[in-house]
Structure formats: structure tokens, C-alpha cells
PDB file of N, CA and C in Angstrom:
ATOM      1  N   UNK A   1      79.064  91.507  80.118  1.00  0.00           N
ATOM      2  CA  UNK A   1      79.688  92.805  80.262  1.00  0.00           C
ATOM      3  C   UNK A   1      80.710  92.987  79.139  1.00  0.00           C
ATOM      4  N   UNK A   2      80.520  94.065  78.432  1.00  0.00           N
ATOM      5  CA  UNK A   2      81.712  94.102  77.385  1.00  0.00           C
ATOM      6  C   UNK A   2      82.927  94.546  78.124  1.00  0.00           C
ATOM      7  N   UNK A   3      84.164  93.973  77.075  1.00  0.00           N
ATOM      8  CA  UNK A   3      85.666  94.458  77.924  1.00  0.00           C
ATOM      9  C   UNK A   3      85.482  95.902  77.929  1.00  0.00           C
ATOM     10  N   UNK A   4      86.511  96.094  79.095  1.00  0.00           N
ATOM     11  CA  UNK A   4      86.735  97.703  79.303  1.00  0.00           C
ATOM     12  C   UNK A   4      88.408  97.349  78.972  1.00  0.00           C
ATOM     13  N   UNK A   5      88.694  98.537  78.699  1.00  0.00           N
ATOM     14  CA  UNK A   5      90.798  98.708  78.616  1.00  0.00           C
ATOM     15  C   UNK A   5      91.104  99.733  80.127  1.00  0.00           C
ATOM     16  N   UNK A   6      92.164  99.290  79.806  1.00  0.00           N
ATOM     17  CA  UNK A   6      93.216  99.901  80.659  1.00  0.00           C
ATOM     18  C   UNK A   6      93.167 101.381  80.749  1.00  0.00           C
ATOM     19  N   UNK A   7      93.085 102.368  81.740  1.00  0.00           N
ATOM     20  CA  UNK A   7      93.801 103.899  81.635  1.00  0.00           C
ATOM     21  C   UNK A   7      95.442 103.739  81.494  1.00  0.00           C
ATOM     22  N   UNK A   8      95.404 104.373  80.616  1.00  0.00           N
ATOM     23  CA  UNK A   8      97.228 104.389  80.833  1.00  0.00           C
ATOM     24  C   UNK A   8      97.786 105.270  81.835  1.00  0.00           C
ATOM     25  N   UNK A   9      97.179 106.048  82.396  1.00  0.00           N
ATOM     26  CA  UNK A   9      97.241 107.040  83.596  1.00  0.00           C
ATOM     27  C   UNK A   9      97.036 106.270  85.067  1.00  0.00           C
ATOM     28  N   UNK A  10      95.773 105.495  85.353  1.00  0.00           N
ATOM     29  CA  UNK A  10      96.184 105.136  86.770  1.00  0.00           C
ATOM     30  C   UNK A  10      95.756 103.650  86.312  1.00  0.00           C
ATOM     31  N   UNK A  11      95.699 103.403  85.583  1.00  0.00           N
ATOM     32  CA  UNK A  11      95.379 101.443  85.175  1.00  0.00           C
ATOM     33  C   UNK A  11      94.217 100.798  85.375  1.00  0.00           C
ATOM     34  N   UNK A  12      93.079 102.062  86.178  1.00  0.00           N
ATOM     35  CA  UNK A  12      91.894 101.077  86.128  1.00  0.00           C
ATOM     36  C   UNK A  12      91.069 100.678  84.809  1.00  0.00           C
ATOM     37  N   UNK A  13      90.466 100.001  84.789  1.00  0.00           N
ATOM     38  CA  UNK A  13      89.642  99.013  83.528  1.00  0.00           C
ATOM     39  C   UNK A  13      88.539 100.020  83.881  1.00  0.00           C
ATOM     40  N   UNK A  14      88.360 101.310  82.629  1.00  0.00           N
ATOM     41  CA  UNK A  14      87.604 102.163  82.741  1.00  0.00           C
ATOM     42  C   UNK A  14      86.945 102.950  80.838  1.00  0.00           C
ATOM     43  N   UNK A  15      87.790 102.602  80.168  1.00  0.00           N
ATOM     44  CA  UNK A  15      87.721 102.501  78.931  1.00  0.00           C
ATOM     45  C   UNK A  15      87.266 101.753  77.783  1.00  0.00           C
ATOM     46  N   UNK A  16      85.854 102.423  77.032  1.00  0.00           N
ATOM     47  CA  UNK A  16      85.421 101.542  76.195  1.00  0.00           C
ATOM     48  C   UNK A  16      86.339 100.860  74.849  1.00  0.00           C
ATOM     49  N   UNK A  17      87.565 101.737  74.544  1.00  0.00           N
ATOM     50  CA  UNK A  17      88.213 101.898  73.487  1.00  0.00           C
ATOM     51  C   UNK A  17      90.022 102.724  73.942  1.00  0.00           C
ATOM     52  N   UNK A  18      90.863 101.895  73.419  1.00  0.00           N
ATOM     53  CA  UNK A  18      91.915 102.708  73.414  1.00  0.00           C
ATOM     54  C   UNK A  18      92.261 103.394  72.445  1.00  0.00           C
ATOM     55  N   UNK A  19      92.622 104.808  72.991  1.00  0.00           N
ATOM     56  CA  UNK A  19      93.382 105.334  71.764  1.00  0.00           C
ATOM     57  C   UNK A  19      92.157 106.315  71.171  1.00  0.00           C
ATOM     58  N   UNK A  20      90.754 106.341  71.521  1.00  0.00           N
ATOM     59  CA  UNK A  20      89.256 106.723  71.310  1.00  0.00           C
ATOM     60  C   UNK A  20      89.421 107.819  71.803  1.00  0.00           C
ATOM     61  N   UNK A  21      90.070 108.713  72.634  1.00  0.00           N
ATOM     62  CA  UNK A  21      89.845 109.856  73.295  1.00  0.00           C
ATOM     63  C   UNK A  21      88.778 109.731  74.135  1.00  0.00           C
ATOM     64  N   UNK A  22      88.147 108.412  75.069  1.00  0.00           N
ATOM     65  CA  UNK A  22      87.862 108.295  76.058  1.00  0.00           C
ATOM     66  C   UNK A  22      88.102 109.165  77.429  1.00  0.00           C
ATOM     67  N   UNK A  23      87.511 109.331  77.901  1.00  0.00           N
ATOM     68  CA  UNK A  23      88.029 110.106  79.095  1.00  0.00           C
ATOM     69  C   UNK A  23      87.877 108.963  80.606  1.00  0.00           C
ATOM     70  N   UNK A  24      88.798 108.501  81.303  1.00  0.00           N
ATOM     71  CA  UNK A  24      88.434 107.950  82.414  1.00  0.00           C
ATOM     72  C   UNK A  24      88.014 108.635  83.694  1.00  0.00           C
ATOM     73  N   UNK A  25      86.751 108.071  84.067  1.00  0.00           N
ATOM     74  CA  UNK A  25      85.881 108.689  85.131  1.00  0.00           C
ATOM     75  C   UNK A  25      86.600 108.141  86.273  1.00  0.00           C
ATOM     76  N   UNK A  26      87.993 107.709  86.652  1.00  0.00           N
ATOM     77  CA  UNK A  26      88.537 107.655  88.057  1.00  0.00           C
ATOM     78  C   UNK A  26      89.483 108.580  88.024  1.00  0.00           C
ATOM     79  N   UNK A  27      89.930 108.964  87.042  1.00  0.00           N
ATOM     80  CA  UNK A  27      91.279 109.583  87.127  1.00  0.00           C
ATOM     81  C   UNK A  27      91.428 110.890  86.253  1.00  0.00           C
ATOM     82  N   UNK A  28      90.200 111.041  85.090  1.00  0.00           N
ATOM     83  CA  UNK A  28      90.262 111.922  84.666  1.00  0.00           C
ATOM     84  C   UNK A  28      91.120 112.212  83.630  1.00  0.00           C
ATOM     85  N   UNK A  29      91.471 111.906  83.281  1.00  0.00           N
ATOM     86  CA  UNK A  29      92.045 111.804  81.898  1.00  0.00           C
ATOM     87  C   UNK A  29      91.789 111.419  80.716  1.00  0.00           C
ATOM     88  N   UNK A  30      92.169 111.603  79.774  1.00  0.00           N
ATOM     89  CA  UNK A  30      91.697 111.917  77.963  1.00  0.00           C
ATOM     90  C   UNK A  30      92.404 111.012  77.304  1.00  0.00           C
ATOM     91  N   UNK A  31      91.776 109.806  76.875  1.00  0.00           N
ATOM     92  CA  UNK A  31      93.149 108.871  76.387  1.00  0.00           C
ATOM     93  C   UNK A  31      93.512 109.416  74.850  1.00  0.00           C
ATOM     94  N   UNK A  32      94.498 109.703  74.553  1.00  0.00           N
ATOM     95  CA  UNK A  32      94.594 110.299  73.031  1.00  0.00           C
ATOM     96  C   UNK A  32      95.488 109.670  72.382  1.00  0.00           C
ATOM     97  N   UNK A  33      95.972 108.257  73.156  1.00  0.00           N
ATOM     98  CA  UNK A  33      96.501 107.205  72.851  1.00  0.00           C
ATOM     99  C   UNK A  33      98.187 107.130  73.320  1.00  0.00           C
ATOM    100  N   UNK A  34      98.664 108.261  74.280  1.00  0.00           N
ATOM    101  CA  UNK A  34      99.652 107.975  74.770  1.00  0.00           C
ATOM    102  C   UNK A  34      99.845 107.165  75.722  1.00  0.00           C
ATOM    103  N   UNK A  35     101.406 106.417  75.588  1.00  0.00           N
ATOM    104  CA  UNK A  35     101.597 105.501  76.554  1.00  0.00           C
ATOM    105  C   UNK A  35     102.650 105.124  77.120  1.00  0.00           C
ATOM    106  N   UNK A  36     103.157 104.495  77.559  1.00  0.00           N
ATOM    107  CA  UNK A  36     104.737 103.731  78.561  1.00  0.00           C
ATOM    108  C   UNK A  36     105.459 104.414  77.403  1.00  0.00           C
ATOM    109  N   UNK A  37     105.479 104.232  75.977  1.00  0.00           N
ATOM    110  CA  UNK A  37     106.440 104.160  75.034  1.00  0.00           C
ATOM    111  C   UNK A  37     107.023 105.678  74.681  1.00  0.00           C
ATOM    112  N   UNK A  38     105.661 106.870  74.895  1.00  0.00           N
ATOM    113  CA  UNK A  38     106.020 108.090  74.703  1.00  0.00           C
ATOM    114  C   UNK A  38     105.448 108.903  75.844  1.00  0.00           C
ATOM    115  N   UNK A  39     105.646 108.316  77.050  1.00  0.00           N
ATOM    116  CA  UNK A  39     105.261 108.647  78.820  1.00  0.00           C
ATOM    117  C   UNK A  39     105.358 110.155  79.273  1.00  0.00           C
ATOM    118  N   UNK A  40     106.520 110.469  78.671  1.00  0.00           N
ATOM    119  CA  UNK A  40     107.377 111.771  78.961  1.00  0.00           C
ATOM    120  C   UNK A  40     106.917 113.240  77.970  1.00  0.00           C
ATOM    121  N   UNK A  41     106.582 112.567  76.573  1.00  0.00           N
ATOM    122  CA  UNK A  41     105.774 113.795  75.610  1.00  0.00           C
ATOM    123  C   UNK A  41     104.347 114.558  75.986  1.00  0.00           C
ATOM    124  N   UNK A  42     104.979 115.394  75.678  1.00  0.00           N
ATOM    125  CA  UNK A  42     103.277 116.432  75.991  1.00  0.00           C
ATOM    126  C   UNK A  42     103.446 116.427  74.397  1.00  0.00           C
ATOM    127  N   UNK A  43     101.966 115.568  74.169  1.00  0.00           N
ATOM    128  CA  UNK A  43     101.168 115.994  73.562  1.00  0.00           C
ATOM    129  C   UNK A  43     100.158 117.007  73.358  1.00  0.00           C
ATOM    130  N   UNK A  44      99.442 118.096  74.226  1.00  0.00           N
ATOM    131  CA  UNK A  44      98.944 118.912  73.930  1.00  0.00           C
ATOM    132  C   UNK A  44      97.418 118.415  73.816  1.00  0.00           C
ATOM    133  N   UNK A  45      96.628 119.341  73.386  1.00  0.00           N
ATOM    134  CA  UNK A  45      94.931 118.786  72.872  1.00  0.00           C
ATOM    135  C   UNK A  45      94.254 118.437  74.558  1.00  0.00           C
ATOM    136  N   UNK A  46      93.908 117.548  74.323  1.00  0.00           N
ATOM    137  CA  UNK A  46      92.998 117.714  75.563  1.00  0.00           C
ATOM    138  C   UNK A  46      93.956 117.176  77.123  1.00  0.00           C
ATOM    139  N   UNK A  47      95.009 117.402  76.899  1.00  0.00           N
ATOM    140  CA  UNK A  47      95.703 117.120  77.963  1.00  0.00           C
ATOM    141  C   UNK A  47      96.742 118.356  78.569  1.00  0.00           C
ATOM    142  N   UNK A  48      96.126 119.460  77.564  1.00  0.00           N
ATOM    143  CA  UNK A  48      97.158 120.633  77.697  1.00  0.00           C
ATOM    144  C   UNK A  48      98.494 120.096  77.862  1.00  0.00           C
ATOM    145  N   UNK A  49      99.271 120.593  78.715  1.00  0.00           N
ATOM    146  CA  UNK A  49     100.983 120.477  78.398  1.00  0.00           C
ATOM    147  C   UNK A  49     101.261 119.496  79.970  1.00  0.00           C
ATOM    148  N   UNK A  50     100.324 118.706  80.287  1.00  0.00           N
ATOM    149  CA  UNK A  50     100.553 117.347  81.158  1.00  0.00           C
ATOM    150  C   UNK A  50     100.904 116.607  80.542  1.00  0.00           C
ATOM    151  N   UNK A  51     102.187 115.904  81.225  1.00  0.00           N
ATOM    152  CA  UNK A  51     102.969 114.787  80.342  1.00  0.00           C
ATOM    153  C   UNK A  51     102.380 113.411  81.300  1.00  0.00           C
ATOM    154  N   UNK A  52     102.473 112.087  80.492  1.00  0.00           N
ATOM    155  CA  UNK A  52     101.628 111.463  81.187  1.00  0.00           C
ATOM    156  C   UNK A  52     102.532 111.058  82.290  1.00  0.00           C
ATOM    157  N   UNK A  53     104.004 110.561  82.718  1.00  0.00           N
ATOM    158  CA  UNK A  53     104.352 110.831  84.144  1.00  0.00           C
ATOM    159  C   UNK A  53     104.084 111.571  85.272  1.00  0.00           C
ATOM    160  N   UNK A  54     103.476 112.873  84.591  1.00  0.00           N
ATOM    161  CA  UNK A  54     103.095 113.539  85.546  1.00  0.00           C
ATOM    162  C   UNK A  54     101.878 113.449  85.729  1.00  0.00           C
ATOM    163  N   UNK A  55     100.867 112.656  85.086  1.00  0.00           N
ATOM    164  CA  UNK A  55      99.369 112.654  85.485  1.00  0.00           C
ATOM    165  C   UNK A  55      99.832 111.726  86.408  1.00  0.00           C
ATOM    166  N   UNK A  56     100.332 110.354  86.165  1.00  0.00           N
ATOM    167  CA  UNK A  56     100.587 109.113  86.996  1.00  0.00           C
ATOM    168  C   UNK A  56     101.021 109.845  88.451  1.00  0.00           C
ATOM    169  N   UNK A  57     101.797 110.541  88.590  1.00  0.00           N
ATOM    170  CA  UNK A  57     102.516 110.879  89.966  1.00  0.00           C
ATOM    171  C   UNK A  57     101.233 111.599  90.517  1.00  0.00           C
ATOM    172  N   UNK A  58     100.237 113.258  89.752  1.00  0.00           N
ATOM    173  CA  UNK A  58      99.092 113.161  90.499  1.00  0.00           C
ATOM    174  C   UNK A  58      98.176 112.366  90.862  1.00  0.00           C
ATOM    175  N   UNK A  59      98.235 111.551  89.927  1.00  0.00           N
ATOM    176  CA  UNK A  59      96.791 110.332  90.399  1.00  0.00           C
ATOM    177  C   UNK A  59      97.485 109.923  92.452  1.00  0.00           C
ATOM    178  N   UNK A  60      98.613 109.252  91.972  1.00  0.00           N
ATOM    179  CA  UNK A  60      99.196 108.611  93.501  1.00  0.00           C
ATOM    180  C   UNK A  60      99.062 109.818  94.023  1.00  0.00           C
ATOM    181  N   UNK A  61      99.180 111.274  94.211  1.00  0.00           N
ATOM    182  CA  UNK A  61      99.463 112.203  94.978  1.00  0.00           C
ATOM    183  C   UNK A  61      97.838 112.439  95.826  1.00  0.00           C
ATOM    184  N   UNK A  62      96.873 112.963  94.765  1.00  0.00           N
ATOM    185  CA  UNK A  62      95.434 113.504  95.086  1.00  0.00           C
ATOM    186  C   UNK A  62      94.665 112.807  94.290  1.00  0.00           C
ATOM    187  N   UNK A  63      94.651 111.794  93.588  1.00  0.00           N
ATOM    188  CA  UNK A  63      93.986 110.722  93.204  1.00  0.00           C
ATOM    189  C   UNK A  63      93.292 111.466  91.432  1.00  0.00           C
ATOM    190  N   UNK A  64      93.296 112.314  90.825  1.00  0.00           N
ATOM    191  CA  UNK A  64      92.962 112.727  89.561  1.00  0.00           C
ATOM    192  C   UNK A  64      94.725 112.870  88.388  1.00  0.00           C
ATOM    193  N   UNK A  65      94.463 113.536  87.391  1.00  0.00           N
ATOM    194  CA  UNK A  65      95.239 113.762  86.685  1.00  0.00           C
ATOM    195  C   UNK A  65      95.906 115.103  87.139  1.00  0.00           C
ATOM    196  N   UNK A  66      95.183 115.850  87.449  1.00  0.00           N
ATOM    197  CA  UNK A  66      95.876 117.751  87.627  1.00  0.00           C
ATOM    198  C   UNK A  66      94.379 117.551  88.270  1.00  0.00           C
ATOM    199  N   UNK A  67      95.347 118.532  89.276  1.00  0.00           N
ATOM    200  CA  UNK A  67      94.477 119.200  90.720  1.00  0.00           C
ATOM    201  C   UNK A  67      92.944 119.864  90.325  1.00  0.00           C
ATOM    202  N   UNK A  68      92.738 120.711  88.952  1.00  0.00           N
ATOM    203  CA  UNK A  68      92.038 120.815  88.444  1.00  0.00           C
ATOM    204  C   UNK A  68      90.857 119.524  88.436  1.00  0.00           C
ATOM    205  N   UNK A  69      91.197 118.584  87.889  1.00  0.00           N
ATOM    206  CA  UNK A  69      90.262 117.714  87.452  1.00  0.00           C
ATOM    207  C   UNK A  69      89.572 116.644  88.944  1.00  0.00           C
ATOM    208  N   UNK A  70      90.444 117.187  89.895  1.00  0.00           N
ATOM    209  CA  UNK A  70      89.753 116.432  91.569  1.00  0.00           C
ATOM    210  C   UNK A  70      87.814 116.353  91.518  1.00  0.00           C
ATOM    211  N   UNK A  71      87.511 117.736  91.450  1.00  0.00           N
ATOM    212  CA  UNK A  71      86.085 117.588  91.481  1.00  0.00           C
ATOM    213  C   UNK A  71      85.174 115.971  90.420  1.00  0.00           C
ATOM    214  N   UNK A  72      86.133 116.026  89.248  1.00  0.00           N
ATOM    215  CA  UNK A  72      85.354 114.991  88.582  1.00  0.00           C
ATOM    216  C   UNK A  72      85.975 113.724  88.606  1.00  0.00           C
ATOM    217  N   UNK A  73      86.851 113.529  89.181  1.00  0.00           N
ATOM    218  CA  UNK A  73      87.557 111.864  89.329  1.00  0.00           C
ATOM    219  C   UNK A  73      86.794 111.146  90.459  1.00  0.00           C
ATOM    220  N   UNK A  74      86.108 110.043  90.201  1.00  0.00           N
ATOM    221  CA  UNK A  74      86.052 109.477  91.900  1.00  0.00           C
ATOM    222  C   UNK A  74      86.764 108.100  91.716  1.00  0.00           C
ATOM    223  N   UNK A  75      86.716 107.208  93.111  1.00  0.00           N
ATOM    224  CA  UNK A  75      87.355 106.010  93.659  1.00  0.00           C
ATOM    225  C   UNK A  75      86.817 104.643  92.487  1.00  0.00           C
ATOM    226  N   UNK A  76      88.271 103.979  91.746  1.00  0.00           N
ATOM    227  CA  UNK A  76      87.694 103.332  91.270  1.00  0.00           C
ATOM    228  C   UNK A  76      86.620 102.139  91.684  1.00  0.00           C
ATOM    229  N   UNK A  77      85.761 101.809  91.093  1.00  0.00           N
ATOM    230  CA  UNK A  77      84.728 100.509  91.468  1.00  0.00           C
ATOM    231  C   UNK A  77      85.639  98.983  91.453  1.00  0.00           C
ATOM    232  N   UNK A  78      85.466  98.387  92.685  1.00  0.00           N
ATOM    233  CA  UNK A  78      85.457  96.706  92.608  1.00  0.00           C
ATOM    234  C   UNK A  78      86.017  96.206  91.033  1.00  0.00           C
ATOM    235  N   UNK A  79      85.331  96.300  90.422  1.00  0.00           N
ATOM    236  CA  UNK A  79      85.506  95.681  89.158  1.00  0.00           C
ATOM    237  C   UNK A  79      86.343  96.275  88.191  1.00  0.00           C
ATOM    238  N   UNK A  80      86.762  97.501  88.248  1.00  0.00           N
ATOM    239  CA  UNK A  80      87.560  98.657  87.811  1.00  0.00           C
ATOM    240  C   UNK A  80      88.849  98.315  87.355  1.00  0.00           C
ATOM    241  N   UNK A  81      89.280  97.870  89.120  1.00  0.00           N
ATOM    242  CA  UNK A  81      90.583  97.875  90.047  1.00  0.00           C
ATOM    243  C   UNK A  81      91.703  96.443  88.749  1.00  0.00           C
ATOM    244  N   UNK A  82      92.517  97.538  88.642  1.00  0.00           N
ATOM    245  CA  UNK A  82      93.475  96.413  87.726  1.00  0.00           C
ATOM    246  C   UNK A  82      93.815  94.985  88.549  1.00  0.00           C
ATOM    247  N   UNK A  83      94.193  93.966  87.460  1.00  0.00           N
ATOM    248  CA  UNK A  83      94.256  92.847  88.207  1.00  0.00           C
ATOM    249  C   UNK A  83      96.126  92.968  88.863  1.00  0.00           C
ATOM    250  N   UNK A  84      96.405  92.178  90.005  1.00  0.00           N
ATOM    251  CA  UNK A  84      97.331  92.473  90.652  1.00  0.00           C
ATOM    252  C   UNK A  84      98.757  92.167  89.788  1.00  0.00           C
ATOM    253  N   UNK A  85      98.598  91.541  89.261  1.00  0.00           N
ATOM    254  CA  UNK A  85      99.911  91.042  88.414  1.00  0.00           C
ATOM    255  C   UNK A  85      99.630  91.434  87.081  1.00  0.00           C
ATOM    256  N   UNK A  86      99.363  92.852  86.888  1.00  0.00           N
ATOM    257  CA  UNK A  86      99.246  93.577  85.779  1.00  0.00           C
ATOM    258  C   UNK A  86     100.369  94.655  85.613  1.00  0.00           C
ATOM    259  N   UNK A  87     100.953  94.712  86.970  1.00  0.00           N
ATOM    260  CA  UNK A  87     101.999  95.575  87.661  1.00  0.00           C
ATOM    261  C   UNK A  87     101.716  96.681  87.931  1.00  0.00           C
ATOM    262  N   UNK A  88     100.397  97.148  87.814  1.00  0.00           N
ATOM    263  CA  UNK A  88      99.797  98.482  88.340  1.00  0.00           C
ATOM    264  C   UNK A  88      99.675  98.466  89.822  1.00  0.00           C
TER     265      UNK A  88
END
């Protein structure tokens, strides 16, 4: 199995590439390479004016990025699921 990366949005191992503009199929989100370091910036582009704290707080809320994107997020898979002492 090749590695998968991290979402920086809800942490599952769902990404072929960081920083690729991947999109993760649990959570819905566009990786465009933001992270912990610039959490709080809206970047814009395919994340419109969602800052990534606030995707993180929807993911825990209704499980996607923005309420919008519910229809296409589902439950991450077994193998997905970050490891526990990853602090996710």
C-alpha cells in the first residue's frame, strides 16, 4: 500500500501528496498546503474564505469542512483513522 498523509483538517491518512491540492474524501477539504503554522489565514482558491480552524471545528461539529460539503464527506475507513498518539 503506498503511504497516504495526513488531512490537516480532520487528520485522517487520506492524501496521496501534501501540499498537491488533494481533496480529502472524509472531510472534504482541498489541501493547498495550509497548516498548524498559518491555521487562522484564509487563503482563498478552493477553500473560499474558510480558515482552517474553522474547517477543524466543522469537521467535530457535522463531520465535513462547511455544511455545504456534508453530501460528499463520508466516515473515515479503519485504516484512515490517525494513529492515537499523533494527537489527533
Amino acid at each position: 500500500m503506498a503511504k497516504r498523509f495526513r488531512c490537516p483538517r480532520c487528520g485522517c491518512l487520506t492524501l496521496d501528496e501534501r501540499c498537491d491540492w488533494d481533496v480529502c474524501e472524509v472531510c472534504y477539504w482541498e489541501d493547498d498546503g495550509q497548516g498548524d503554522h498559518n491555521a487562522d489565514a484564509v487563503h482563498g482558491g478552493s477553500n473560499g474564505a474558510l480558515r482552517l480552524t474553522q474547517a477543524r471545528a466543522n469537521y467535530r461539529a457535522f463531520g465535513a469542512c462547511e455544511e455545504a460539503m456534508r453530501p460528499h464527506a463520508r466516515p473515515p475507513r479503519p485504516d484512515e483513522l490517525p494513529d492515537s498518539r499523533s494527537g489527533w
